[in-house]
Protein backbone atom coordinates (compact mmCIF):
# COMPACT_ATOMS: atom_id res chain seq x y z
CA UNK A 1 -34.77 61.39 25.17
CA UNK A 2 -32.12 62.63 22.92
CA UNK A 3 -31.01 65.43 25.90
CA UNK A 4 -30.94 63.21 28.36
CA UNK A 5 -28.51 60.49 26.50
CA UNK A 6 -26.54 63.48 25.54
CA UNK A 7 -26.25 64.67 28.65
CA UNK A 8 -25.74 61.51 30.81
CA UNK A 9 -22.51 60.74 28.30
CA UNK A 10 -20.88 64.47 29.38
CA UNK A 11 -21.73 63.98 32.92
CA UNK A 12 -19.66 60.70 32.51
CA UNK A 13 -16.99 61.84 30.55
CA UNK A 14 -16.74 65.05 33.63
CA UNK A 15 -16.50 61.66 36.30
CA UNK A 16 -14.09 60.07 33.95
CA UNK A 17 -12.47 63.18 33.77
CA UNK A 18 -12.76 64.24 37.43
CA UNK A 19 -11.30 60.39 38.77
CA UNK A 20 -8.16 60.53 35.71
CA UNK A 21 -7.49 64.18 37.58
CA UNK A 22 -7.42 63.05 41.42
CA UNK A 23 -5.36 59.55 40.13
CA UNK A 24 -2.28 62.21 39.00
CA UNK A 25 -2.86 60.92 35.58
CA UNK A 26 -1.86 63.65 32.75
CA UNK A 27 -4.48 65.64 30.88
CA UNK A 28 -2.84 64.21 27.44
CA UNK A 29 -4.36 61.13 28.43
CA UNK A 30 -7.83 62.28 27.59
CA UNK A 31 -9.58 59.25 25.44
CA UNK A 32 -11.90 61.66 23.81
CA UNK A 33 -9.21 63.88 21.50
CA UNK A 34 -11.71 63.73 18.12
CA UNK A 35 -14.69 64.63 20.03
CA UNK A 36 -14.77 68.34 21.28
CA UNK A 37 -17.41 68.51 23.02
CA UNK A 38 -17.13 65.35 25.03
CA UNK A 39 -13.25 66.28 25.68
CA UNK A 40 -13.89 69.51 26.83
CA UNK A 41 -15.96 67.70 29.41
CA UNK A 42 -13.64 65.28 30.48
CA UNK A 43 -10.73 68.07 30.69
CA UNK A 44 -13.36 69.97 33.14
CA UNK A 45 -13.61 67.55 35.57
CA UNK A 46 -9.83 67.04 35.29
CA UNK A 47 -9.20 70.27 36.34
CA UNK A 48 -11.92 70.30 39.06
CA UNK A 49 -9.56 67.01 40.43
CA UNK A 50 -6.84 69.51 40.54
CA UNK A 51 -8.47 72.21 41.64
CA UNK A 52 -9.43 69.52 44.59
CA UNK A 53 -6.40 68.49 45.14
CA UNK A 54 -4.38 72.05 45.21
CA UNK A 55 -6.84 72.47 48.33
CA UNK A 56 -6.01 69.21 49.71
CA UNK A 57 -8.98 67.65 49.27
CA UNK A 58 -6.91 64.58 47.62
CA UNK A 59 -3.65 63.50 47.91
């Protein structure tokens, strides 16, 4: 049960992440800068939202 809550709290932090990146909204912004693991989560699905929008996906 442990894994699961683990991993449902990075796949949000990715989504929070992912929706901060496709807003415009700076990286610094990030409201997980204590907590590595969780941050380095959010700051991938960030860059995914840029990646997204570079392609045009998002505007």
């Amino acid at each position: 049960m442990m894994k699961r809550q683990k991993r449902d709290r990075l796949e949000r932090a990715h989504a929070q992440g992912f929706k901060a990146g496709v807003a415009g909204r700076s990286k610094e912004l990030c409201p997980y800068q204590t907590q590595d693991e969780i941050r380095s989560e959010w700051l991938g699905g960030w860059r995914d939202a840029q990646e997204a929008r570079s392609v045009g996906l998002y505007r």
